[in-house]
C-alpha atoms as a PDB file:
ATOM      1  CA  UNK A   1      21.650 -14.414 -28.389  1.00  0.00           C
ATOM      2  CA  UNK A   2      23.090 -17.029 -25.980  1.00  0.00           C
ATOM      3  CA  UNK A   3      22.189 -20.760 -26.939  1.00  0.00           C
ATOM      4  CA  UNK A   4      19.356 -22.213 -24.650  1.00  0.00           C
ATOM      5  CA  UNK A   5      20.784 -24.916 -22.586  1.00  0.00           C
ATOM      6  CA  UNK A   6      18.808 -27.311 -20.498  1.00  0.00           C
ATOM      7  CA  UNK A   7      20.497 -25.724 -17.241  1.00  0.00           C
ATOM      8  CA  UNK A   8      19.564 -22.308 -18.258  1.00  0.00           C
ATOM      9  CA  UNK A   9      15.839 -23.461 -18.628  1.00  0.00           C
ATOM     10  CA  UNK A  10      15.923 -24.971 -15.591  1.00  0.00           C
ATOM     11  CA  UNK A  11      17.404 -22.173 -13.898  1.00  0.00           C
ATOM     12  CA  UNK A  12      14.728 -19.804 -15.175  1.00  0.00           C
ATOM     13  CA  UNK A  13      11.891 -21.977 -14.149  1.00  0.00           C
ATOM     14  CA  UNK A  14      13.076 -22.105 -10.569  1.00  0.00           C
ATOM     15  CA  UNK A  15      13.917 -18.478 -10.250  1.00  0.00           C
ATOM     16  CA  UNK A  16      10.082 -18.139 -11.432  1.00  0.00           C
ATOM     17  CA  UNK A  17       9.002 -21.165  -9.420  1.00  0.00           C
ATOM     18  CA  UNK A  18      10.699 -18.969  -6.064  1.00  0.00           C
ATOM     19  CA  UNK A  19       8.901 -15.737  -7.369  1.00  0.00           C
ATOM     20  CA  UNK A  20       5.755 -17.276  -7.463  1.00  0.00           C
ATOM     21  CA  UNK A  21       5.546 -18.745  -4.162  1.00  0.00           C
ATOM     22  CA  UNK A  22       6.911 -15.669  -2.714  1.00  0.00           C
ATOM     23  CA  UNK A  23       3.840 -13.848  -3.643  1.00  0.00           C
ATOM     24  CA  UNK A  24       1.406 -16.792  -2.672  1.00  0.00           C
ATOM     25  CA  UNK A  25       3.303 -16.818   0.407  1.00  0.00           C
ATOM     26  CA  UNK A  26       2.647 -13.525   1.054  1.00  0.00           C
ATOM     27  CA  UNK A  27      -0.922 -12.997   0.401  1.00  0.00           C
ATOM     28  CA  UNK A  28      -1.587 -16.085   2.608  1.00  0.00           C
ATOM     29  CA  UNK A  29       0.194 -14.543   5.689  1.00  0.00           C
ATOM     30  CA  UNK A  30      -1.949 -11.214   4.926  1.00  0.00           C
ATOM     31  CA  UNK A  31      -5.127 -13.517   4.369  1.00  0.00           C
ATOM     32  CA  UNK A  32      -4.294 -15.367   7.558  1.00  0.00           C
ATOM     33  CA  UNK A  33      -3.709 -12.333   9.457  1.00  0.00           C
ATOM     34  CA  UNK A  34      -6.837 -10.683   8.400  1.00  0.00           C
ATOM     35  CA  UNK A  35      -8.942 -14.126   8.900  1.00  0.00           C
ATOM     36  CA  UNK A  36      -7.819 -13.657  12.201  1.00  0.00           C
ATOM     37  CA  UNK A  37      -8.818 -10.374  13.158  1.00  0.00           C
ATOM     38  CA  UNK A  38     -12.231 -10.698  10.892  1.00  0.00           C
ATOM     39  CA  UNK A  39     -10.277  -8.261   8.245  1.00  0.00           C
ATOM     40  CA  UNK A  40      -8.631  -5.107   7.641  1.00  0.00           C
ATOM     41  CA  UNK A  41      -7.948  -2.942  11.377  1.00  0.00           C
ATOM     42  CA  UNK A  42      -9.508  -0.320  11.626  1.00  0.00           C
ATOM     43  CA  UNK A  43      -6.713   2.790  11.830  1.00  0.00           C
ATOM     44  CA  UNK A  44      -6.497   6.460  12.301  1.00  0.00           C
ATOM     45  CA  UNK A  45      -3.419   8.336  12.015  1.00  0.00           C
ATOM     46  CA  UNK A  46      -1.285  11.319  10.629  1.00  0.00           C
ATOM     47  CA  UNK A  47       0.551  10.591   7.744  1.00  0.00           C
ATOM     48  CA  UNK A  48       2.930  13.015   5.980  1.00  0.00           C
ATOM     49  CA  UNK A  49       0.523  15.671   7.377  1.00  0.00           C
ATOM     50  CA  UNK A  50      -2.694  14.193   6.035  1.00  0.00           C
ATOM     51  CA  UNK A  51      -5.388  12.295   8.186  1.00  0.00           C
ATOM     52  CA  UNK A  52      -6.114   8.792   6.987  1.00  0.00           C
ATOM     53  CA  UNK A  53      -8.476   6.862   8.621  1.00  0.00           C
ATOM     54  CA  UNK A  54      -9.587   3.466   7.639  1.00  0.00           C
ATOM     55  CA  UNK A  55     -12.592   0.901   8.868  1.00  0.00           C
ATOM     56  CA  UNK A  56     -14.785  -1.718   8.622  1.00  0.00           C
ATOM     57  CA  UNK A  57     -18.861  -0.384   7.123  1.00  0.00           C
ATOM     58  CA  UNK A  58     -21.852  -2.265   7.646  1.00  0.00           C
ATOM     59  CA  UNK A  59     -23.949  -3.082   4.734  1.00  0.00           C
ATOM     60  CA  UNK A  60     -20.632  -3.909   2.787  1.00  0.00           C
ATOM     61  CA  UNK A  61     -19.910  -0.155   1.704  1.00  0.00           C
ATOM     62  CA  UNK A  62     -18.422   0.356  -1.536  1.00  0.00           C
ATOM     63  CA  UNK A  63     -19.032  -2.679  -3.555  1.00  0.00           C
ATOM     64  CA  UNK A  64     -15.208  -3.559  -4.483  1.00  0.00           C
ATOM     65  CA  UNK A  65     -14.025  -2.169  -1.074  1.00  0.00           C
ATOM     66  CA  UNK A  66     -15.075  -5.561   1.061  1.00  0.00           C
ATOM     67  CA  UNK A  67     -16.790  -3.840   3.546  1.00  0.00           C
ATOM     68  CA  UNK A  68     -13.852  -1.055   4.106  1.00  0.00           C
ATOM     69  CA  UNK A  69     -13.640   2.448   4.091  1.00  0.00           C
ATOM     70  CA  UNK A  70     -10.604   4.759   3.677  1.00  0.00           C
ATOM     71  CA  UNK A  71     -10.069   8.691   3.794  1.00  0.00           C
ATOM     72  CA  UNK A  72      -7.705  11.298   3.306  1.00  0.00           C
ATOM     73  CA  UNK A  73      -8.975  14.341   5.112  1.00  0.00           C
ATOM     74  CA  UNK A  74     -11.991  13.195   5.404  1.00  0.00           C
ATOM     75  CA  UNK A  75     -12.861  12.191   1.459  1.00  0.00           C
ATOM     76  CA  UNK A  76     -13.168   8.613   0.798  1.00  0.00           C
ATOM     77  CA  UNK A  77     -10.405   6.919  -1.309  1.00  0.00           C
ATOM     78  CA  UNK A  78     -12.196   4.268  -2.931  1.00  0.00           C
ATOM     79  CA  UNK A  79     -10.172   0.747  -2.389  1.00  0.00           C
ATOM     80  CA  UNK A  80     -10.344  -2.283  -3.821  1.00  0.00           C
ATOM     81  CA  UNK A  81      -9.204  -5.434  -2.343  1.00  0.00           C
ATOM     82  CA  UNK A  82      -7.827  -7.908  -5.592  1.00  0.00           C
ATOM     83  CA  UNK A  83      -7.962 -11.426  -5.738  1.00  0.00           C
ATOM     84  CA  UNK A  84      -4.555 -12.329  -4.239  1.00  0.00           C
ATOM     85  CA  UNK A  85      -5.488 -10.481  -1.297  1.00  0.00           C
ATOM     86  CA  UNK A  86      -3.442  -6.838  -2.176  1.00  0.00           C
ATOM     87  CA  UNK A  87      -5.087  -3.586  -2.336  1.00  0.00           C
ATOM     88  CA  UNK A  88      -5.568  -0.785  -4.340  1.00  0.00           C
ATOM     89  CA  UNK A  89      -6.968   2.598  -4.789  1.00  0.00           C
ATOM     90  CA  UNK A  90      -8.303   4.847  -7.392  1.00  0.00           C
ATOM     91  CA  UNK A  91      -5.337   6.514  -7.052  1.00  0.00           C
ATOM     92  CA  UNK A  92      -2.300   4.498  -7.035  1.00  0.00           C
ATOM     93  CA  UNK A  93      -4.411   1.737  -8.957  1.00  0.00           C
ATOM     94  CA  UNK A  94      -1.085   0.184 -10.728  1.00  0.00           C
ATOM     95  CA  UNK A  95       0.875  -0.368  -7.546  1.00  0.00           C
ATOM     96  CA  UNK A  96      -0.783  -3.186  -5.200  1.00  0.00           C
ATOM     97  CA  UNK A  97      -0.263  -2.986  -1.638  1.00  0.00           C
ATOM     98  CA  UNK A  98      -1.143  -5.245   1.476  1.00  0.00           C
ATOM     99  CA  UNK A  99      -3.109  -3.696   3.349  1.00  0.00           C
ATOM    100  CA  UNK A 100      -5.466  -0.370   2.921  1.00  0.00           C
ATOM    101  CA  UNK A 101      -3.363   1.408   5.335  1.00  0.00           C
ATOM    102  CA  UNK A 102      -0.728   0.960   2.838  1.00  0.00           C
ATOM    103  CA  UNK A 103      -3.222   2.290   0.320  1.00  0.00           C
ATOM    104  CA  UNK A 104      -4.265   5.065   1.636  1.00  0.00           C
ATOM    105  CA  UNK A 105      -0.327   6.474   2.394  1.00  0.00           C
ATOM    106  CA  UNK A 106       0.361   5.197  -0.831  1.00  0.00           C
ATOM    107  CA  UNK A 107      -2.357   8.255  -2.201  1.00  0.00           C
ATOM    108  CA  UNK A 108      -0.810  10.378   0.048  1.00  0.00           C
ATOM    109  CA  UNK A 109       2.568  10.164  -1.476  1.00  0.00           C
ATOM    110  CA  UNK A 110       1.211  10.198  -5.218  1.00  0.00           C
ATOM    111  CA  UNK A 111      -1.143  13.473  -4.215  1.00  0.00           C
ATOM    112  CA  UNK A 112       2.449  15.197  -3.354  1.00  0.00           C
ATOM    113  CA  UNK A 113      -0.150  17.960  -1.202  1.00  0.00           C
ATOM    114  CA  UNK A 114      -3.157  18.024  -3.632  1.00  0.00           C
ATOM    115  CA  UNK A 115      -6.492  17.484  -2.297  1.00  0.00           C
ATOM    116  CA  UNK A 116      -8.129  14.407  -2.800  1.00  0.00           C
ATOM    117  CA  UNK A 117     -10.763  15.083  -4.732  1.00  0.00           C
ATOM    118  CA  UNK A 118     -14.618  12.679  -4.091  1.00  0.00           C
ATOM    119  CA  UNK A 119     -14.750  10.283  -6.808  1.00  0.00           C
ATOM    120  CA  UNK A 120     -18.669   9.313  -7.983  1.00  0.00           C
ATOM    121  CA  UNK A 121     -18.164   5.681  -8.824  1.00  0.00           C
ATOM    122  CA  UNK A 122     -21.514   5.325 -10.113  1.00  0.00           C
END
């Protein structure tokens, strides 16, 4: 194993220094964006021949979905928003995404066809 040299330890640290505010940078711009618009938009499309549809529930909906609701044809893909501001879904729960848009074609691709099928998350 190569010798560790001051200039290789500082070389690491700022190639994890760049990574890191990379992703900070990131989830602010989503943050900001959302802050904006008072969170998430609200969408409804075709994706991949699936209906998705996304938006904002009173009374907070799902307790780790912040007050959003996503669906494949018409079944609700539980979300979760993290704490850097990413998303995720019961689904694709390893693979964080930015918005629940994202999310919900992200479960769309990993379904490759197969119904989504109503998760009881109590």
């Amino acid at each position: 194993m190569p010798e560790l040299t001051r200039r290789r330890a500082l070389g690491a640290a700022a190639a994890l220094a760049a990574v890191a505010g990379s992703q900070a940078l990131a989830a602010h711009v989503a943050s900001a964006a959302e802050h904006h618009h008072g969170g998430p938009e609200a969408f409804d499309e075709v994706y991949r021949g699936r209906r998705i549809e996304g938006r904002p529930v009173s009374g907070g909906g799902h307790h780790h979905g912040a007050g959003y609701a996503v669906f494949i044809d018409g079944v609700e893909l539980h979300v979760m928003r993290n704490a850097d501001g990413s998303w995720i879904s019961v689904v694709s729960h390893y693979d964080p995404v930015s918005t629940p848009r994202a999310a919900a074609r992200a479960a769309v691709v990993e379904l490759q066809g197969a119904p989504l099928i109503p998760f009881n998350a109590n």
